[in-house]
Protein backbone atom coordinates (compact mmCIF):
# COMPACT_ATOMS: atom_id res chain seq x y z
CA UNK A 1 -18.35 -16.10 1.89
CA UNK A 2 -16.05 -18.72 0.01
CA UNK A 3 -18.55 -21.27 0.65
CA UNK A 4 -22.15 -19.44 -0.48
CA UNK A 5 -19.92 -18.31 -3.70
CA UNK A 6 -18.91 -21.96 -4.48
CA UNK A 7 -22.54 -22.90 -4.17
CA UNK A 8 -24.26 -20.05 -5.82
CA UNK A 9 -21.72 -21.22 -8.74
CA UNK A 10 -22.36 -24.76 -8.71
CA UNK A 11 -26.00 -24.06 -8.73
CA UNK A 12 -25.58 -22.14 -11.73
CA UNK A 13 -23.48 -23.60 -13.89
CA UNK A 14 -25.52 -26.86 -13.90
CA UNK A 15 -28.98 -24.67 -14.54
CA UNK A 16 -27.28 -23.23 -17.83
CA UNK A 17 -28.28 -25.47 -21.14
CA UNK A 18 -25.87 -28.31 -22.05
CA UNK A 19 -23.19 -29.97 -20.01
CA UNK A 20 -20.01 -30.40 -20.95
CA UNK A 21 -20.36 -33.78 -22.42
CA UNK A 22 -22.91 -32.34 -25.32
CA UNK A 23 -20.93 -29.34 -26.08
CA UNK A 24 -17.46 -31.62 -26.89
CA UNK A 25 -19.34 -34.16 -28.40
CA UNK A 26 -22.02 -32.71 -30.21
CA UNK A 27 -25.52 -34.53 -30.53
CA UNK A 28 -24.83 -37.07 -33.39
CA UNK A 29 -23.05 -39.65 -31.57
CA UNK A 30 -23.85 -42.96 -29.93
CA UNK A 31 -25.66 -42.67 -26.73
CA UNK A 32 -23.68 -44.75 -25.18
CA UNK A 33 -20.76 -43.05 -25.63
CA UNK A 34 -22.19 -40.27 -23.88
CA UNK A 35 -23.40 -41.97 -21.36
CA UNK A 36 -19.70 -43.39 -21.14
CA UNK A 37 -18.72 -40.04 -21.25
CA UNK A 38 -20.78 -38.22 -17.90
CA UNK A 39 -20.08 -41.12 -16.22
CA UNK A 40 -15.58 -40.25 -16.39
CA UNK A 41 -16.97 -36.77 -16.01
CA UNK A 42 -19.61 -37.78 -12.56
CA UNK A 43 -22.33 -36.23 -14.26
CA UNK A 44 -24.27 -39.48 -14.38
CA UNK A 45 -24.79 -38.77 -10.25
CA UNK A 46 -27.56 -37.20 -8.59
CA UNK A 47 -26.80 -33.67 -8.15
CA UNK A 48 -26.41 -33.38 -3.98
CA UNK A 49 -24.03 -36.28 -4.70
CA UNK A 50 -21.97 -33.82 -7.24
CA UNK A 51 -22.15 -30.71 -4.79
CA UNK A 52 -20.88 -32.96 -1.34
CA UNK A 53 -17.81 -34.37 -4.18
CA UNK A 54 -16.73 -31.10 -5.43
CA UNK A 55 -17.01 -29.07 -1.84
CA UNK A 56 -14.73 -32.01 -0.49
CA UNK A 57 -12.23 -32.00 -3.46
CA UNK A 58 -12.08 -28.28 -2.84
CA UNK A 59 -11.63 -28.35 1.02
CA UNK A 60 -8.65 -30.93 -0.03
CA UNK A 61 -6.77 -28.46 -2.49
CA UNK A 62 -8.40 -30.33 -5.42
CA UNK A 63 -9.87 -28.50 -7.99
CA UNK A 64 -10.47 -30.94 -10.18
CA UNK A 65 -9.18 -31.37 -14.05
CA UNK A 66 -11.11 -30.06 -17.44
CA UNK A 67 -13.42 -32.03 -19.33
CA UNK A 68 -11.32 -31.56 -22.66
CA UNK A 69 -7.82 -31.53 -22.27
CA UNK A 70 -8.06 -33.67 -18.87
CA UNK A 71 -5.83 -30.85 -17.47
CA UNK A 72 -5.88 -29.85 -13.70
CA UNK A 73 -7.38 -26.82 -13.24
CA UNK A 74 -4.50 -25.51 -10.99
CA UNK A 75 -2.09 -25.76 -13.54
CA UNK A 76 -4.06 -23.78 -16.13
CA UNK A 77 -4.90 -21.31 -13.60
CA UNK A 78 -0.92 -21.02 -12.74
CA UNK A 79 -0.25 -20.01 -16.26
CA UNK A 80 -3.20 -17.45 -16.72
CA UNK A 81 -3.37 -15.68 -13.48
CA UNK A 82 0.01 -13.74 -13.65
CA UNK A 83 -1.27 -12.28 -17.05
CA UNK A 84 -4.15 -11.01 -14.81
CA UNK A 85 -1.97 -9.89 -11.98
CA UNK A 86 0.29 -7.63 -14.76
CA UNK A 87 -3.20 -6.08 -16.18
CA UNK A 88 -4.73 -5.68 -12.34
CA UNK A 89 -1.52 -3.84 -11.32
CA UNK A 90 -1.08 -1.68 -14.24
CA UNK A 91 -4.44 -0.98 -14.43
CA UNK A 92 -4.75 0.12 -10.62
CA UNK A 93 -1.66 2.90 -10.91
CA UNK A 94 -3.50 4.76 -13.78
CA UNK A 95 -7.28 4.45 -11.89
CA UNK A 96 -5.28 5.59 -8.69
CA UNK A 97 -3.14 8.31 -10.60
CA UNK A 98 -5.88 9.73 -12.60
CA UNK A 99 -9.14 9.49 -10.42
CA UNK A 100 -6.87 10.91 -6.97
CA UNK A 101 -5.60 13.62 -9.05
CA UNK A 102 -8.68 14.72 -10.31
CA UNK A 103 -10.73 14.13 -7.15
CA UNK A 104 -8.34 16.34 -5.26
CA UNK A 105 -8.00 19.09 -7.87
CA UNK A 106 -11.78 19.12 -8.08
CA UNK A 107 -12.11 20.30 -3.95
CA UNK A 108 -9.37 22.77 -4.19
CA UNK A 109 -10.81 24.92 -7.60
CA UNK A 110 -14.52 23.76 -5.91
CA UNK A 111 -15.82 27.57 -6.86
CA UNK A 112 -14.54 27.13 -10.50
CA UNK A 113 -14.69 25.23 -13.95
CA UNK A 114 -12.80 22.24 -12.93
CA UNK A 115 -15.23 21.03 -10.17
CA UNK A 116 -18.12 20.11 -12.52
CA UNK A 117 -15.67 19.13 -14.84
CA UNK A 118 -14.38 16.30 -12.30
CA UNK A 119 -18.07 15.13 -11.43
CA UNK A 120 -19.10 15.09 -15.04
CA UNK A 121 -16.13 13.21 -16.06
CA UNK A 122 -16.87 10.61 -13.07
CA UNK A 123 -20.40 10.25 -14.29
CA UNK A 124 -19.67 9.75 -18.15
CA UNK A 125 -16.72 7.27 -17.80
CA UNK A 126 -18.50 5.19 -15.23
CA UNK A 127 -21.69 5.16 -17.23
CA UNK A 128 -19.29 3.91 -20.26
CA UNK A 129 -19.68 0.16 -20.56
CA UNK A 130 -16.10 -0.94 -19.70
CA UNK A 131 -16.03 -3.22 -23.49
CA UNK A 132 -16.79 -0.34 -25.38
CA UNK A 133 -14.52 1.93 -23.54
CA UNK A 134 -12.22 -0.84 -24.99
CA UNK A 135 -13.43 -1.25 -28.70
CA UNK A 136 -13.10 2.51 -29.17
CA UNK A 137 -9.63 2.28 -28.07
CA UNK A 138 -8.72 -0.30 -30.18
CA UNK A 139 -10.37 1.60 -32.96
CA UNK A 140 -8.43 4.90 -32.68
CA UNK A 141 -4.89 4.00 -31.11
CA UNK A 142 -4.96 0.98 -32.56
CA UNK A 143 -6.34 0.24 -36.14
CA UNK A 144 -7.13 4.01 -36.72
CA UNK A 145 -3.62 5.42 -35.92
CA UNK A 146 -1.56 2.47 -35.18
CA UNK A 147 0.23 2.91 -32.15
CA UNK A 148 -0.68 0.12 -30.36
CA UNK A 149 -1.44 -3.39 -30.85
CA UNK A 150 -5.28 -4.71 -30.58
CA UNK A 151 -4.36 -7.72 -28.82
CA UNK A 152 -2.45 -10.31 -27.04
CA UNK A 153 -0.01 -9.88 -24.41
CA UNK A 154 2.95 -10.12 -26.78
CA UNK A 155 4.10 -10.82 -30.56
CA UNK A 156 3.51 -14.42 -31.78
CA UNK A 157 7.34 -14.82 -32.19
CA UNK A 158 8.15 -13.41 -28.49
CA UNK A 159 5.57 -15.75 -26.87
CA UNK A 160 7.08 -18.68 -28.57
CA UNK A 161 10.78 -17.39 -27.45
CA UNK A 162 8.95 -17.31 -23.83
CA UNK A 163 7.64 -20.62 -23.74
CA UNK A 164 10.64 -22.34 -24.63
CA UNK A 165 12.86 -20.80 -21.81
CA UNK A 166 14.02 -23.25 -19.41
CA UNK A 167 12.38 -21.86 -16.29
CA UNK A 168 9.20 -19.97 -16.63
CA UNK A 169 7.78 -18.15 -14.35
CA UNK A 170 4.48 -16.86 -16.98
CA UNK A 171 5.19 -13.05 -15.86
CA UNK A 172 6.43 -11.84 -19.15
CA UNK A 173 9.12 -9.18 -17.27
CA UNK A 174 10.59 -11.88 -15.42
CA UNK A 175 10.98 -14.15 -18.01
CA UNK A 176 12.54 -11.86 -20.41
CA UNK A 177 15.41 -10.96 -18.20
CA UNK A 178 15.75 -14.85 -17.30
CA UNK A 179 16.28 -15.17 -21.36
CA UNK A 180 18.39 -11.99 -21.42
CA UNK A 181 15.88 -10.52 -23.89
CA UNK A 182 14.81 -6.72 -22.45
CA UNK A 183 13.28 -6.19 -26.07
CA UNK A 184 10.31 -8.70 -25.01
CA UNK A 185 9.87 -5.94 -22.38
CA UNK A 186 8.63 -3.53 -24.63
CA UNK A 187 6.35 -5.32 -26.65
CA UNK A 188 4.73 -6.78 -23.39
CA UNK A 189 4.29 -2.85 -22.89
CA UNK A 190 3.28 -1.75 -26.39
CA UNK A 191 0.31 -4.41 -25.79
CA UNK A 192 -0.47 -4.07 -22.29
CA UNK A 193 -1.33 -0.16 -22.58
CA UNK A 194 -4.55 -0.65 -24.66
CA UNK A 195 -6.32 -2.81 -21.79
CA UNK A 196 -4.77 -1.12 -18.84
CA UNK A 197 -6.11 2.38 -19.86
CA UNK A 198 -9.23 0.85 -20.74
CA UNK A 199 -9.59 -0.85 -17.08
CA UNK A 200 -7.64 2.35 -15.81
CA UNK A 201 -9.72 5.64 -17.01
CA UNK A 202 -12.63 2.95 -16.29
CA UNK A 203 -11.68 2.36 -12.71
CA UNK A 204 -11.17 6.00 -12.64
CA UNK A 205 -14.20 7.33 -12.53
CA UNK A 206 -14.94 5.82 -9.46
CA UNK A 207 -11.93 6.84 -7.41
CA UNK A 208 -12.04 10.17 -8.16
CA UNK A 209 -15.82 10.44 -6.96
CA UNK A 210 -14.38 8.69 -3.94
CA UNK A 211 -11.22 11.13 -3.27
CA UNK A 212 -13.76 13.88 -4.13
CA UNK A 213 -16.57 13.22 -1.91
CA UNK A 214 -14.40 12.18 0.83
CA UNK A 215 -12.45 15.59 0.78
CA UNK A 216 -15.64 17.56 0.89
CA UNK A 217 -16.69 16.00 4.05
CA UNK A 218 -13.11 16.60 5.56
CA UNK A 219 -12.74 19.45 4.84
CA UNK A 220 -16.35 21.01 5.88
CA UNK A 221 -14.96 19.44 10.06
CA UNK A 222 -13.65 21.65 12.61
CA UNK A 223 -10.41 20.90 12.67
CA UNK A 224 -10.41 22.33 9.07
CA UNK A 225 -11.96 25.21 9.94
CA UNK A 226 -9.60 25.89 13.02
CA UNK A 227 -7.01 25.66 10.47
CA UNK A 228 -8.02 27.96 8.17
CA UNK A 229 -8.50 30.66 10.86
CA UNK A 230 -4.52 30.18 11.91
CA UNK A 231 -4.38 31.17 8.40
CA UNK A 232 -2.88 28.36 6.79
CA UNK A 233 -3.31 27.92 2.50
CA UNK A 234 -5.86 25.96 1.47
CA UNK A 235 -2.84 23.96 -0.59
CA UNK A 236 -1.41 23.31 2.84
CA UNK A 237 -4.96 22.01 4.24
CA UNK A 238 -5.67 19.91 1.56
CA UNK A 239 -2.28 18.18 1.19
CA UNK A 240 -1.50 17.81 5.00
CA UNK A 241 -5.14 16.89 6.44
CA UNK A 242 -7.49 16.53 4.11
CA UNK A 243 -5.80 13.72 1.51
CA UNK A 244 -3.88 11.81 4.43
CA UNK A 245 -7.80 11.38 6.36
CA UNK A 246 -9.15 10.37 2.56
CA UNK A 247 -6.59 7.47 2.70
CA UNK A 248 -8.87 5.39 4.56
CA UNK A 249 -12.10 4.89 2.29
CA UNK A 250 -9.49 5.31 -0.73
CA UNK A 251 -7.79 2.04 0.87
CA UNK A 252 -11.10 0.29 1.05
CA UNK A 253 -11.54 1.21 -2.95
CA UNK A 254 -8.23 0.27 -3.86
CA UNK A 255 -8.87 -3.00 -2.28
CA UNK A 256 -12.05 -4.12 -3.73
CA UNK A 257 -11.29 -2.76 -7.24
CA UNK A 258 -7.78 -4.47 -7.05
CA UNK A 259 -9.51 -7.79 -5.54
CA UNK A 260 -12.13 -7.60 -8.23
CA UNK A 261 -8.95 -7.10 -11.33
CA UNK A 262 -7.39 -9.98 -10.02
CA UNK A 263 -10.61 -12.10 -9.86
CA UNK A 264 -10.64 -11.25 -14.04
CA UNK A 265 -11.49 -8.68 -16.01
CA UNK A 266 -13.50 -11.03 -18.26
CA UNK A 267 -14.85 -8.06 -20.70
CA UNK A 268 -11.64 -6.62 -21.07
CA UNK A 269 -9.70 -9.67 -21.55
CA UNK A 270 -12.18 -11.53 -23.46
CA UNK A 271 -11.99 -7.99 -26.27
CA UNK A 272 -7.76 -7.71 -26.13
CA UNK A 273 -7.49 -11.37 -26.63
CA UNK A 274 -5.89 -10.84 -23.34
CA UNK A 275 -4.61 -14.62 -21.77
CA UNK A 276 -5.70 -14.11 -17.77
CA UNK A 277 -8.15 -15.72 -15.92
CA UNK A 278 -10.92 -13.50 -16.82
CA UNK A 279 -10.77 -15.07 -20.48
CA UNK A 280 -10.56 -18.57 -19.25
CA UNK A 281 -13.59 -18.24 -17.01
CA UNK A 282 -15.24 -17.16 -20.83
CA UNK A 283 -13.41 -20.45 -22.27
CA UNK A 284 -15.00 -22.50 -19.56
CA UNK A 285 -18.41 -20.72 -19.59
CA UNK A 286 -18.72 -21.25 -23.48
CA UNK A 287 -17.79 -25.47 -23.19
CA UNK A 288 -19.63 -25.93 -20.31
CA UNK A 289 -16.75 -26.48 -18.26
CA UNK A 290 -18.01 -26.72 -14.92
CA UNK A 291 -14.43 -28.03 -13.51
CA UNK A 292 -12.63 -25.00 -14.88
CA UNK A 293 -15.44 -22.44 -14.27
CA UNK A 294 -15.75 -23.52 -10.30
CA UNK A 295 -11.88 -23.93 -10.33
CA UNK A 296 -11.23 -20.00 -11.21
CA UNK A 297 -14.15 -18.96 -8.93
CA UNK A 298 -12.21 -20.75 -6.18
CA UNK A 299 -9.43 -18.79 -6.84
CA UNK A 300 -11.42 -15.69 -7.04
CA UNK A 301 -12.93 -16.23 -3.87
CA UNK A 302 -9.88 -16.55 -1.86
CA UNK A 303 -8.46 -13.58 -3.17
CA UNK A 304 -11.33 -11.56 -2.36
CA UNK A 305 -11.25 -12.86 1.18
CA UNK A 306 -7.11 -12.02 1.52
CA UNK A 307 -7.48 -8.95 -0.53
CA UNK A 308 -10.21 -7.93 2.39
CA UNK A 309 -8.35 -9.08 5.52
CA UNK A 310 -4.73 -7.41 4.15
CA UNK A 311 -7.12 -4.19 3.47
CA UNK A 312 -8.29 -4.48 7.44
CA UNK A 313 -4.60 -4.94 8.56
CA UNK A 314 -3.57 -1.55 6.49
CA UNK A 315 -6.43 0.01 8.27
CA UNK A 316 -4.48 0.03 11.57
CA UNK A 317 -1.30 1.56 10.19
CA UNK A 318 -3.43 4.16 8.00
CA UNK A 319 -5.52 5.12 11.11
CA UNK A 320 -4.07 5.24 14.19
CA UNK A 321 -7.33 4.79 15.82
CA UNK A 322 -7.69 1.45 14.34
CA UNK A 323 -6.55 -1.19 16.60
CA UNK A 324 -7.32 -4.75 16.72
């Protein structure tokens, strides 16, 4: 999987317009110099010679450095990725609060208002493209009533307290209570809300068709009926077979939404001005940065493929007839 994503993105990024020698450089410049210039960058080689280079620097941990700043790409992706991993998490608790509330609340008032309600609410969030979903937020909680801020992960004046602390670890929690400043804490949370509710009620929509559709076909099996004749309450049912069976495709969500948050929520960061991964694959994408861009895919792909295998291992503790 790592590999026919690493190709698929290689082929790509080289059939877009540009390279990143014209989009630093502009057009009005010796061509020499450019020539100069794809040749530091290997750009001057035939292509199968560029693939067989960057598959090998990858199999050897290298992912190369960016065309601008002559950064490695591990290093930037060291200091975006835990904003990522703070917006992924956040975001997951309110799409796993709110959609497993509603999908469960939706099978046990099935016969009244709140069932449609649930399914409606499923279909109009998820139809709701997710950058939207975010500009109306930041329209009403933030410039309209100003509760929030529109973007950033925290105040200009906190960040630079953050980046001069002595050890740095980029998760803004951490580092606050390595500076002794707990105040940074709240304006990391006064920002973070905005995007996390956007990626949250988002998310949502989808596990609460999930919990909902996966309860219904529980609860329709025999051993659901034979409970219901021993007269147990449907509140009883629900709680004690019908939610602890829906753990297992809810597990299989949670793991490819989660995967997919930490792989970059490109909309959503690139409308919060939020500083993950997702925004520098946008950074990359707009210089023609095909060392960054393959860099972060890298990255992406190998969390995909953990994220997966961790999700099979739950499987066996979820499900006691899993076994491996």
């Amino acid at each position: 999987m790592i590999f026919i994503l690493l190709t698929i993105v290689f082929i790509v990024m080289r059939a877009l317009p540009g390279d990143p020698v014209s989009m630093l450089e502009g057009k009005d410049i010796p061509e020499e110099v450019l020539a100069r210039r794809r040749a530091e960058l290997g750009l001057d080689k035939p292509l199968y010679i560029q693939y067989i280079s960057y598959i090998s620097s990858v199999l050897r941990g290298d992912l190369g450095v960016t065309a601008l700043e002559k950064v490695p790409v591990a290093q930037y992706i060291a200091m975006r990725l835990p904003a990522t991993v703070e917006l992924a998490i956040s975001s997951s608790i309110i799409a796993i609060l709110i959609g497993v509330f509603l999908g469960v609340v939706a099978s046990f008032f099935k016969q009244k208002y709140l069932m449609p309600l649930a399914r409606i609410y499923s279909s109009i969030v998820f139809s709701i493209p997710v950058f939207y979903l975010g500009l109306l937020f930041q329209a009403s909680l933030g410039v309209g009533i100003g509760l929030f801020p529109t973007g950033g992960r925290v105040s200009p004046l906190n960040d630079i307290v953050l980046s001069e602390a002595p050890v740095r670890t980029n998760f803004v929690i951490i580092d606050s209570l390595l500076v002794g400043r707990p105040d940074i804490i709240l304006d990391f949370l006064s920002h973070i809300i905005l995007p996390s509710l956007t990626l949250g009620i988002y998310l949502s929509s989808i596990f609460a068709r999930v919990t909902y559709l996966s309860l219904q076909e529980i609860l329709s099996q025999e051993f659901v009926v034979a409970a219901r004749s021993r007269g147990l309450l449907d509140s009883i049912i629900i709680w004690r077979y019908g939610v602890r069976n829906v753990l297992i495709p809810l597990t299989t969500m949670a793991g490819l939404q989660i995967a997919a948050l930490l792989g970059g929520a490109v909309l959503t960061e690139t409308v919060f001005s939020w500083p993950g991964i997702g925004s520098l694959v946008y950074e990359g994408i707009l210089k023609r940065d095909y060392a960054l861009v393959q860099g972060v895919v890298t990255i992406y792909a190998f969390i995909v493929a953990v994220t997966n295998l961790l999700v099979d291992i739950i499987y066996a503790y979820v499900d006691p007839r899993v076994r491996f």
